[in-house]
PDB file of N, CA and C in Angstrom:
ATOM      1  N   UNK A   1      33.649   7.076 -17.473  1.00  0.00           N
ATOM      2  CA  UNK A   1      32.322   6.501 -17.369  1.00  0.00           C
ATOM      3  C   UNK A   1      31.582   6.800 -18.680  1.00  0.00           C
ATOM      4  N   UNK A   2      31.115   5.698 -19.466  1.00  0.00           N
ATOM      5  CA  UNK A   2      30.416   5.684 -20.305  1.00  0.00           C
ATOM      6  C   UNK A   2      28.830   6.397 -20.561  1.00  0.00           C
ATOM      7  N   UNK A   3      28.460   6.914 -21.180  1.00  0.00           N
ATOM      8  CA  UNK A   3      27.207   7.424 -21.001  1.00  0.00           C
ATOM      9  C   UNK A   3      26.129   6.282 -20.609  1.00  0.00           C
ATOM     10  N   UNK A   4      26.023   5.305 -21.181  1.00  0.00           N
ATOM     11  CA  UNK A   4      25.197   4.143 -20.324  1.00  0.00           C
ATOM     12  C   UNK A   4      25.298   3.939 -19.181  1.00  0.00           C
ATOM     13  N   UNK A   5      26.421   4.328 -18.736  1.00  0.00           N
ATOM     14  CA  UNK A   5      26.553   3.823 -17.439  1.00  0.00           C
ATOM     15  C   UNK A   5      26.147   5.478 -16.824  1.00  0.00           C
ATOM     16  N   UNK A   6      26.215   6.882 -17.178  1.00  0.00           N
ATOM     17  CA  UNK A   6      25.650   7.643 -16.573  1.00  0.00           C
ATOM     18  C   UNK A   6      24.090   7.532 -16.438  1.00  0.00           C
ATOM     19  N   UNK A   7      23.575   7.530 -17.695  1.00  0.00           N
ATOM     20  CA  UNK A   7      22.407   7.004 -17.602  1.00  0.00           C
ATOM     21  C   UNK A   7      21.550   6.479 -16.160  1.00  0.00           C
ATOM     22  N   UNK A   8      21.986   5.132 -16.433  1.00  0.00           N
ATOM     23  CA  UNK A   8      21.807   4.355 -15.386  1.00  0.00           C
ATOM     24  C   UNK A   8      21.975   4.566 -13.496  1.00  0.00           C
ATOM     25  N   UNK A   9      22.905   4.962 -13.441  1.00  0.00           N
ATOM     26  CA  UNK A   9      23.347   5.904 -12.238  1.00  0.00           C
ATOM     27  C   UNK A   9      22.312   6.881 -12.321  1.00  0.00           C
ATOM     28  N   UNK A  10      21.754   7.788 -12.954  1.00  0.00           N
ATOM     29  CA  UNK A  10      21.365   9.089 -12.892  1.00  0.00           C
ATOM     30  C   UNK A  10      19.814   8.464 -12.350  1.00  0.00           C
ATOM     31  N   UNK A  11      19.180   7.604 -13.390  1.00  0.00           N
ATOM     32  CA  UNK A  11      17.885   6.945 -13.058  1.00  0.00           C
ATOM     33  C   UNK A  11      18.433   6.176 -11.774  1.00  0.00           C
ATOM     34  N   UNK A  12      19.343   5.675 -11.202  1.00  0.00           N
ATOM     35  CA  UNK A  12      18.871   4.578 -10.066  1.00  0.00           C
ATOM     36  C   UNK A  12      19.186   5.900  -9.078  1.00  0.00           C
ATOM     37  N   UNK A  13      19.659   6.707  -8.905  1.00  0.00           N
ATOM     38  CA  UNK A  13      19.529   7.580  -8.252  1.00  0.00           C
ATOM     39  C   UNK A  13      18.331   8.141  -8.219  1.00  0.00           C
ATOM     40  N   UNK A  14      17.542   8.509  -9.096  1.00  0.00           N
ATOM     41  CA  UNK A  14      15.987   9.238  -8.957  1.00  0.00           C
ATOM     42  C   UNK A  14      14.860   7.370  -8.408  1.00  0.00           C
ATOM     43  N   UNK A  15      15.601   6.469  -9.156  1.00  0.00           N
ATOM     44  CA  UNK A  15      14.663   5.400  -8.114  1.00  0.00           C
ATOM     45  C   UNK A  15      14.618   5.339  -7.041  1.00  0.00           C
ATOM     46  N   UNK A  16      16.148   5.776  -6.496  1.00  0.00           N
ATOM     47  CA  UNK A  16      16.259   5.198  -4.863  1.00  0.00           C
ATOM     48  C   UNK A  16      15.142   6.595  -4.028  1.00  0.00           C
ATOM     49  N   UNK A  17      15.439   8.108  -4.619  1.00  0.00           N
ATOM     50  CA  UNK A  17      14.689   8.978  -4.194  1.00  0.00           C
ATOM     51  C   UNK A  17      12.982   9.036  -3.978  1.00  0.00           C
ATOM     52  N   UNK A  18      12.386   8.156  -5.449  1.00  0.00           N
ATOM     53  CA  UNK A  18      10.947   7.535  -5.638  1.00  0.00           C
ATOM     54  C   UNK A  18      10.959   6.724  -4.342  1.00  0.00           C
ATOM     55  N   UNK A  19      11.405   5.603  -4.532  1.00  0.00           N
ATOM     56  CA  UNK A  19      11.387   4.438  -3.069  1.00  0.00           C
ATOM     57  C   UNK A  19      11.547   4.693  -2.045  1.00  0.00           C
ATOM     58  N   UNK A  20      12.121   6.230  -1.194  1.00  0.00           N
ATOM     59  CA  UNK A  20      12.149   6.875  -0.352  1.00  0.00           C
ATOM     60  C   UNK A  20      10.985   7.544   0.174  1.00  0.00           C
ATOM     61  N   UNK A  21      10.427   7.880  -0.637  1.00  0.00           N
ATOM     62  CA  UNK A  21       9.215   8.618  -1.073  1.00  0.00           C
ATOM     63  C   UNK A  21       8.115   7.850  -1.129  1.00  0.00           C
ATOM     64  N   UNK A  22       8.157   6.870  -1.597  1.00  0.00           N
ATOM     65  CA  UNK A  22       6.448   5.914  -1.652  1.00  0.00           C
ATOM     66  C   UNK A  22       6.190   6.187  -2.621  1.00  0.00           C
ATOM     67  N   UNK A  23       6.779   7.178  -3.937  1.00  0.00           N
ATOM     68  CA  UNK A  23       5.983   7.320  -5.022  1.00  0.00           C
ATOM     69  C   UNK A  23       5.898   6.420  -5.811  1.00  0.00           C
ATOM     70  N   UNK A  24       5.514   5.178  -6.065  1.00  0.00           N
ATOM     71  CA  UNK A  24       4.648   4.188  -6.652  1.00  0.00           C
ATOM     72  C   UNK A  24       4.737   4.542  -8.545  1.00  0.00           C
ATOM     73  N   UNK A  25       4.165   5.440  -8.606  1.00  0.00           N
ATOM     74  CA  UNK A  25       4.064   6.073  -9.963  1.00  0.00           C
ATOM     75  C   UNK A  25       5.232   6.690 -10.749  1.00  0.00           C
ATOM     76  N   UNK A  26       6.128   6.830  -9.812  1.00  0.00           N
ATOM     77  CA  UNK A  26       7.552   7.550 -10.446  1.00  0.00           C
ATOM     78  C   UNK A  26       8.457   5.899 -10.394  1.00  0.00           C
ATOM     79  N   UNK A  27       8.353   5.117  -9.577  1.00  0.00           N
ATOM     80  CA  UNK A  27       8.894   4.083  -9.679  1.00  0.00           C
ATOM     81  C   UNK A  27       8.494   3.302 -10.480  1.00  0.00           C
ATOM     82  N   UNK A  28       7.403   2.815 -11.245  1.00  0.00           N
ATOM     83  CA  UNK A  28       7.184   2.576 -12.358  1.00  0.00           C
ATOM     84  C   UNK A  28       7.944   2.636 -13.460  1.00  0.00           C
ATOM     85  N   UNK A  29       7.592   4.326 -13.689  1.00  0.00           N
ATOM     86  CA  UNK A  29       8.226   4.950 -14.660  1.00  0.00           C
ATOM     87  C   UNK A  29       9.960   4.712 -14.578  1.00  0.00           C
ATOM     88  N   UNK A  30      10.399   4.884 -13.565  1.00  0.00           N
ATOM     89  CA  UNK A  30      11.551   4.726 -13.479  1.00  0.00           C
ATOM     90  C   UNK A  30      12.128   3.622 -13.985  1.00  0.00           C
ATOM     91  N   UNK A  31      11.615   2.506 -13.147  1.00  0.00           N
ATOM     92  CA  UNK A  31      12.161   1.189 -13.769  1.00  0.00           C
ATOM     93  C   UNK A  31      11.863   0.910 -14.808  1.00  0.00           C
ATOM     94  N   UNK A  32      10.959   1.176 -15.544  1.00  0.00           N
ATOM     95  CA  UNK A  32      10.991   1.264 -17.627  1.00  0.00           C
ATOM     96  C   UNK A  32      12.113   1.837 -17.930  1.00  0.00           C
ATOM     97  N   UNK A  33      12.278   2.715 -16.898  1.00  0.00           N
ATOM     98  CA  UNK A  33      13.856   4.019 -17.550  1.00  0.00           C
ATOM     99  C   UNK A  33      15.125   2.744 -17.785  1.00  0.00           C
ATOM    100  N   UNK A  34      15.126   2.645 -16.673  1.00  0.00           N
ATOM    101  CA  UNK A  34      16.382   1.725 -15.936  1.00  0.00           C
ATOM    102  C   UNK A  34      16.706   0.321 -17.103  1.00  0.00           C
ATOM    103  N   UNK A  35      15.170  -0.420 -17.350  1.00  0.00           N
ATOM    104  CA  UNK A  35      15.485  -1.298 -18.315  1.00  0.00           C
ATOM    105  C   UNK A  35      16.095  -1.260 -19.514  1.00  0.00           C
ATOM    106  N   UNK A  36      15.905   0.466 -20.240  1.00  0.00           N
ATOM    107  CA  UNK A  36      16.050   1.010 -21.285  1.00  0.00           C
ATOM    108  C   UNK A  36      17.746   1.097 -21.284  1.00  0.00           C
ATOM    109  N   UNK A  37      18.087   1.609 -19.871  1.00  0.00           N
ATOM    110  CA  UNK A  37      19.119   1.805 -20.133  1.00  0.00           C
ATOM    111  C   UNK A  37      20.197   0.945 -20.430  1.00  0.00           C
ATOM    112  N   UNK A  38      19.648  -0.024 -18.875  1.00  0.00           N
ATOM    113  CA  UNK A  38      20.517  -1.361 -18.878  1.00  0.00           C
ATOM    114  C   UNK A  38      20.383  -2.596 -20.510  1.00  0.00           C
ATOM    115  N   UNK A  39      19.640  -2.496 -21.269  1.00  0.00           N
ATOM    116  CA  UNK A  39      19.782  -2.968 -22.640  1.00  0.00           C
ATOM    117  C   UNK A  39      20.497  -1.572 -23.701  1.00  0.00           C
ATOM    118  N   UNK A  40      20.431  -0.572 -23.541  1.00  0.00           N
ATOM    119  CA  UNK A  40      21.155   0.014 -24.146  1.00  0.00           C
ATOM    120  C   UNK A  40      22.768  -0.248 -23.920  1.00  0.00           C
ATOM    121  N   UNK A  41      22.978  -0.355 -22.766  1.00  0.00           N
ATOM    122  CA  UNK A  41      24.462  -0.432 -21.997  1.00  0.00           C
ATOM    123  C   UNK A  41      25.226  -1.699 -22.162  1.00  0.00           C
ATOM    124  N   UNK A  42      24.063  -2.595 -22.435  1.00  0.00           N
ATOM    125  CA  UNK A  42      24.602  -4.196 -22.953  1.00  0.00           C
ATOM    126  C   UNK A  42      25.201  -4.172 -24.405  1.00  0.00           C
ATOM    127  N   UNK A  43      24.536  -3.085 -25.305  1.00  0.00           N
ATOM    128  CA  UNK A  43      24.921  -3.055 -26.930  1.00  0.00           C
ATOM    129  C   UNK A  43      26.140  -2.279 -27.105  1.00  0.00           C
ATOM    130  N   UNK A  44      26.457  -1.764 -26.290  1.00  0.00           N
ATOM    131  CA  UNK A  44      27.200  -0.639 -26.236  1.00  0.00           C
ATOM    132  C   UNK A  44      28.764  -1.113 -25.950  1.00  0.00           C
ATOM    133  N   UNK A  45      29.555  -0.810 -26.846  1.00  0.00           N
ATOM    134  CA  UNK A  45      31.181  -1.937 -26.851  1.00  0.00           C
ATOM    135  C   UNK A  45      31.968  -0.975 -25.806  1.00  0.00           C
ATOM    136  N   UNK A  46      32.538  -1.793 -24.971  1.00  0.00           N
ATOM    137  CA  UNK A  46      33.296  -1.229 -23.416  1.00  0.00           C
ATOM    138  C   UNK A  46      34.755  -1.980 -23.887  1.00  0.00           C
ATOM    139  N   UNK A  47      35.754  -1.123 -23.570  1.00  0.00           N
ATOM    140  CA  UNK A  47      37.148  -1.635 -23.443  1.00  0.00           C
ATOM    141  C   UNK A  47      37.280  -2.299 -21.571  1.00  0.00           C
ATOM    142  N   UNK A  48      36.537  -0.806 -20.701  1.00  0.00           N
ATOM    143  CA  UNK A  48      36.651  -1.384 -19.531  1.00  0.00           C
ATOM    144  C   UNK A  48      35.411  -1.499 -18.883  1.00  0.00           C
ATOM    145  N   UNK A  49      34.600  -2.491 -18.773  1.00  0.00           N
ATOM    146  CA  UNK A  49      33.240  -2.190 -18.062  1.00  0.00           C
ATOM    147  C   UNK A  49      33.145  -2.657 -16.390  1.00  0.00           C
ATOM    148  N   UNK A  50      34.017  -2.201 -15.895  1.00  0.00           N
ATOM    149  CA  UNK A  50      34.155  -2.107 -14.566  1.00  0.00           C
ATOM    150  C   UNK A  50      33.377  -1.212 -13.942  1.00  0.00           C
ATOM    151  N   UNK A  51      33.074   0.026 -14.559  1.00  0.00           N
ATOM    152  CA  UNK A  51      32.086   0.867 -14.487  1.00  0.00           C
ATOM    153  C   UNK A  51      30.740   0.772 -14.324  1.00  0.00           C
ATOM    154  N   UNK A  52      30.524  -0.139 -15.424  1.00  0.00           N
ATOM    155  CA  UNK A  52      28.960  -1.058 -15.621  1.00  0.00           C
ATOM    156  C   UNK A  52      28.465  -2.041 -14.534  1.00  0.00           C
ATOM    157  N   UNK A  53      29.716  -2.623 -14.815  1.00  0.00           N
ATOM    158  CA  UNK A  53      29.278  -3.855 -13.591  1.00  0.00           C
ATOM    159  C   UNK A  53      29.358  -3.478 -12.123  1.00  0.00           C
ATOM    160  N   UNK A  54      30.113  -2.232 -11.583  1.00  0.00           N
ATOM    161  CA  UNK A  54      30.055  -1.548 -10.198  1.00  0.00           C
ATOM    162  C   UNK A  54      28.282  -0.634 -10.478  1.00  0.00           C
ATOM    163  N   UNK A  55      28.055  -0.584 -11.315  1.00  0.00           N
ATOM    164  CA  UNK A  55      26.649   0.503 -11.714  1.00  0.00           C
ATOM    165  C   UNK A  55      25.351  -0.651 -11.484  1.00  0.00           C
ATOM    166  N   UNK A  56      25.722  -1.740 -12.392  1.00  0.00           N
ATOM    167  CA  UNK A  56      24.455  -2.620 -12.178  1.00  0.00           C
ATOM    168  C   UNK A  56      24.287  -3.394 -10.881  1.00  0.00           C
ATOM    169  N   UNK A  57      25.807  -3.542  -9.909  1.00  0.00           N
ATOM    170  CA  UNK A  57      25.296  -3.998  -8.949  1.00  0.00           C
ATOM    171  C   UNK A  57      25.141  -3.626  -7.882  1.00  0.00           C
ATOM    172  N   UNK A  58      25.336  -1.569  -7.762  1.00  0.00           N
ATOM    173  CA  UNK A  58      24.485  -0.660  -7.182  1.00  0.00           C
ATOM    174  C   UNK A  58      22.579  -0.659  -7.765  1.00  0.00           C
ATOM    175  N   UNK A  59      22.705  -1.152  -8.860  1.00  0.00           N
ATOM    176  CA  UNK A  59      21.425  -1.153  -8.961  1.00  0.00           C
ATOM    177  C   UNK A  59      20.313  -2.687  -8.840  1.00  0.00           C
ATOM    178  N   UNK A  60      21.244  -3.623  -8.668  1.00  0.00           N
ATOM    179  CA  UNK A  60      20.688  -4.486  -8.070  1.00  0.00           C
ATOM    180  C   UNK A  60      20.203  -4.545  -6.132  1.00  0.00           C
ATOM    181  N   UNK A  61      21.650  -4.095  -5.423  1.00  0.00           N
ATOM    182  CA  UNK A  61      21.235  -4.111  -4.566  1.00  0.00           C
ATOM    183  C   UNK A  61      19.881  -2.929  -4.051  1.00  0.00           C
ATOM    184  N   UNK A  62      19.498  -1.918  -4.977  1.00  0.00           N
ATOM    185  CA  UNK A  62      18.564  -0.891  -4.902  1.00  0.00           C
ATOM    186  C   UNK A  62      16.785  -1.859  -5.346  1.00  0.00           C
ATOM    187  N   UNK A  63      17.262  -2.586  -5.918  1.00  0.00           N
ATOM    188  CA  UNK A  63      15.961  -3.645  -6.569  1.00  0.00           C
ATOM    189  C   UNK A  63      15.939  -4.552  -5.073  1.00  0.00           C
ATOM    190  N   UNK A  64      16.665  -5.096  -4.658  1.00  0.00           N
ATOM    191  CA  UNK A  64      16.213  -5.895  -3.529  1.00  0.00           C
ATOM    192  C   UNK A  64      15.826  -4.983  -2.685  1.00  0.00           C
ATOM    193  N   UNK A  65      16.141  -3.720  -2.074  1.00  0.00           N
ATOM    194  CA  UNK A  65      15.013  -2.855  -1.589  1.00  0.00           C
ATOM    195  C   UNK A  65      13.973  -2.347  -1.743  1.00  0.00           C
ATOM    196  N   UNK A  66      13.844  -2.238  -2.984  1.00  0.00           N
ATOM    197  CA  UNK A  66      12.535  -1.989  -3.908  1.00  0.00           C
ATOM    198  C   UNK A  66      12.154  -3.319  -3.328  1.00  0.00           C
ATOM    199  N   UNK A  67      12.250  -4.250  -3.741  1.00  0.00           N
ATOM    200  CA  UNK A  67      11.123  -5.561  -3.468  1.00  0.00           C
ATOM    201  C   UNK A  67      10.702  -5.975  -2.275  1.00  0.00           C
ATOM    202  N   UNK A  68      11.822  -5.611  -1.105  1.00  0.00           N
ATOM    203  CA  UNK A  68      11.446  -5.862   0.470  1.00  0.00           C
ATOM    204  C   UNK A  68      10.355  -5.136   0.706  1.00  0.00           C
ATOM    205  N   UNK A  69      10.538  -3.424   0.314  1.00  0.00           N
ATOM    206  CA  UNK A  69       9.640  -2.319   0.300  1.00  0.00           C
ATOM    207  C   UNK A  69       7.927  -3.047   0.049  1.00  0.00           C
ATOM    208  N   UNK A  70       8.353  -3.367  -1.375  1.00  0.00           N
ATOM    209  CA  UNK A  70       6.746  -3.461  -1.967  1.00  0.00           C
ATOM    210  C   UNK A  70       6.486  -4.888  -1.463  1.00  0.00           C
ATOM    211  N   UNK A  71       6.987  -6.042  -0.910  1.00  0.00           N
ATOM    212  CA  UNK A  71       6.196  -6.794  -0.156  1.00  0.00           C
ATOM    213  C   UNK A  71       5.956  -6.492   0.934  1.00  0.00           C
ATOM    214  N   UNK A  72       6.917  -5.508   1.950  1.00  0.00           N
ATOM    215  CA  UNK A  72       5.800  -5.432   3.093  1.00  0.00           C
ATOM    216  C   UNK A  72       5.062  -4.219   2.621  1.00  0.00           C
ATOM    217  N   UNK A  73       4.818  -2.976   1.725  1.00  0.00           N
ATOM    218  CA  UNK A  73       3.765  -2.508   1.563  1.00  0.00           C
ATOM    219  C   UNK A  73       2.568  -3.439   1.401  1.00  0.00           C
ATOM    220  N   UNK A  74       2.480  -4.902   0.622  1.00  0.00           N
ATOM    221  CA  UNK A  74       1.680  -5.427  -0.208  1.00  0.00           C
ATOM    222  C   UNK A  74       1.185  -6.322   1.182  1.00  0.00           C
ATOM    223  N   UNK A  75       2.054  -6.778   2.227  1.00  0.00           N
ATOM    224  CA  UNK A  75       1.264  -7.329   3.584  1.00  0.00           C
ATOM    225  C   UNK A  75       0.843  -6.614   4.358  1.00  0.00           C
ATOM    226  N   UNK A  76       0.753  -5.156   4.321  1.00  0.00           N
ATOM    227  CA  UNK A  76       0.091  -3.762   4.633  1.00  0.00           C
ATOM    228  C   UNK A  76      -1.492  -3.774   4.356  1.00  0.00           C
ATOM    229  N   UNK A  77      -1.050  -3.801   3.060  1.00  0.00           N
ATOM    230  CA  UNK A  77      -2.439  -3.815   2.090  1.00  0.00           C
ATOM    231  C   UNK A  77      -3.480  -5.391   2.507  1.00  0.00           C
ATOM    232  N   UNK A  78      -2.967  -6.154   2.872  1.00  0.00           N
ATOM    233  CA  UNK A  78      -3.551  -7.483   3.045  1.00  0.00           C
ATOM    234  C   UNK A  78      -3.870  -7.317   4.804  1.00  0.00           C
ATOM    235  N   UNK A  79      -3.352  -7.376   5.777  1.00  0.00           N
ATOM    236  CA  UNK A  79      -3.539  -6.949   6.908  1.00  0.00           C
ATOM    237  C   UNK A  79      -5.068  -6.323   7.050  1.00  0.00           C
ATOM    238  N   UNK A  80      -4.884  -4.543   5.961  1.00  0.00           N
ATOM    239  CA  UNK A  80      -5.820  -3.968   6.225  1.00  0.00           C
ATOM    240  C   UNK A  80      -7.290  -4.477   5.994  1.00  0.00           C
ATOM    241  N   UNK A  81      -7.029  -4.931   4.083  1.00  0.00           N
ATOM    242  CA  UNK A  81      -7.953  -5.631   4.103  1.00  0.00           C
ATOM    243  C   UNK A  81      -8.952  -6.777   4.871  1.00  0.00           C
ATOM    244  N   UNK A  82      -7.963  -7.727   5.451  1.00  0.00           N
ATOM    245  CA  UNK A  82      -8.243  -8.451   6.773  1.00  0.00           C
ATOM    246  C   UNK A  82      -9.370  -7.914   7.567  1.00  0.00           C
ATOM    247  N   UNK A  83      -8.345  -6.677   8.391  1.00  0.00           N
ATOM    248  CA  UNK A  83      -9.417  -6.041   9.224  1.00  0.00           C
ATOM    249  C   UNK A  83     -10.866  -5.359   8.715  1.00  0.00           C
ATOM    250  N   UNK A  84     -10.636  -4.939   7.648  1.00  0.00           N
ATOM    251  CA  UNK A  84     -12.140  -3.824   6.851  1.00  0.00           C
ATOM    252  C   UNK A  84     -13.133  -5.422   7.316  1.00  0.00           C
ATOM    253  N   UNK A  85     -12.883  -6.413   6.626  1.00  0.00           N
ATOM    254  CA  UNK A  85     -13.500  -7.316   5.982  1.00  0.00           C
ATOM    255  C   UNK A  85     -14.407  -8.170   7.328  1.00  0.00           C
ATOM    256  N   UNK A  86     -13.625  -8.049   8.401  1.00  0.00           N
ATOM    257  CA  UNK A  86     -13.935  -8.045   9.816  1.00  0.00           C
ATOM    258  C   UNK A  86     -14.610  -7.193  10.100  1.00  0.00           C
ATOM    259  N   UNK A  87     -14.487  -6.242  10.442  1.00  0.00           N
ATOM    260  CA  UNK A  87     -15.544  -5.066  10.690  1.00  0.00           C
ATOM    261  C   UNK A  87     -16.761  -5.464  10.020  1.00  0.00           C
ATOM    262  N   UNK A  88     -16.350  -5.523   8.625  1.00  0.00           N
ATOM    263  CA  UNK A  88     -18.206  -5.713   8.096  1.00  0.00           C
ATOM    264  C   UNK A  88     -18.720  -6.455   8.091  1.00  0.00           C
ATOM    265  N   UNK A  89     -18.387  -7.704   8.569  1.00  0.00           N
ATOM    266  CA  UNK A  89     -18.765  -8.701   8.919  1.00  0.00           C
ATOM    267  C   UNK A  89     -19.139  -8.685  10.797  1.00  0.00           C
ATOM    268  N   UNK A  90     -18.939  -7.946  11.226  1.00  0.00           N
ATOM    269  CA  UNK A  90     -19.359  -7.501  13.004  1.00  0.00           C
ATOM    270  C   UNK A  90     -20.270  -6.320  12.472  1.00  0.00           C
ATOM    271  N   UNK A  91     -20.576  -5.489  11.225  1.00  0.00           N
ATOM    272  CA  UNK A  91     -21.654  -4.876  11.352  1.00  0.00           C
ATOM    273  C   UNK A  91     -22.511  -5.532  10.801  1.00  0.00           C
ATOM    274  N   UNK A  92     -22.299  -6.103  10.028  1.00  0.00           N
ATOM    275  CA  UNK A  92     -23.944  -7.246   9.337  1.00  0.00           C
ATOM    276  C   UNK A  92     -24.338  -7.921  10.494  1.00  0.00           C
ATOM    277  N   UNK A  93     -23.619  -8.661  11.549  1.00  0.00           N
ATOM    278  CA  UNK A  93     -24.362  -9.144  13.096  1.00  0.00           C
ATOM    279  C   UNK A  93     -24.989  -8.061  13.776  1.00  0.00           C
ATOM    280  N   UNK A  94     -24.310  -6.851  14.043  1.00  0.00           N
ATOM    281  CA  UNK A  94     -25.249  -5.948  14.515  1.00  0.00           C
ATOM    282  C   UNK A  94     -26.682  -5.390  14.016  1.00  0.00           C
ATOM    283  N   UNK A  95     -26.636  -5.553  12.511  1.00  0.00           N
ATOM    284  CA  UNK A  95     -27.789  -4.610  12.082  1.00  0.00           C
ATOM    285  C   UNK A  95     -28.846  -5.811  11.798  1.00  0.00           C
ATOM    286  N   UNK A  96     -28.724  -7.555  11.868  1.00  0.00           N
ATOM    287  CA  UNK A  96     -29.039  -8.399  11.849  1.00  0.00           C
ATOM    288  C   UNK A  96     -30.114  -8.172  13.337  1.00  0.00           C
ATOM    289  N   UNK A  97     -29.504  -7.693  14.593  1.00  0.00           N
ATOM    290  CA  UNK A  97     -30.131  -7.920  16.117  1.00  0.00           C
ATOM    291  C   UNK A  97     -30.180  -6.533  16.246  1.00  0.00           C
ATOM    292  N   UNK A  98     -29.846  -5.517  15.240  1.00  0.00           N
ATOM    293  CA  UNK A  98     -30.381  -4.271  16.040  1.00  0.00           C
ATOM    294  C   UNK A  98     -31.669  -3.521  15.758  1.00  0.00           C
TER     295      UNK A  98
END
């Protein structure tokens, strides 16, 4: 295994742990990591990149969880909003007649 390809493994391993976690802010960071690596790993001359391509498409299928994740966090966030926005709109009628 090539060092790009440790790389990469090492960060999609600390992503999948972030995305476990909810940490938002380490997943960020992470996936800047991940991009870095995966263009480093593209320049990088392989006799066998069987390695790479079993690595990137552990780390693809980790991105389609990442994205299921953050859209239903993001219909979480919309839901709630929904409701706040309701509420204050049933207290402006109340303080209207009270």
């Amino acid at each position: 295994m090539t060092l790009a390809v440790e790389r990469i493994e090492q960060t999609r391993a600390a992503l999948g742990t972030a995305l476990a976690d909810q940490d938002w802010e380490a997943v960020a960071r992470l996936d800047l990591e991940c991009r870095q690596h995966v263009d480093a790993a593209m320049l990088e001359p392989m006799d066998d990149d069987s390695d790479l391509k079993r690595s990137l498409e552990g780390l693809l299928m980790l991105y389609r969880q990442l994205v299921q994740e953050v859209t239903r966090q993001r219909e979480n966030v919309a839901e709630e909003i929904i409701r706040v926005n309701r509420s204050h709109k049933g207290a402006k009628v109340y303080q209207l007649f009270g």
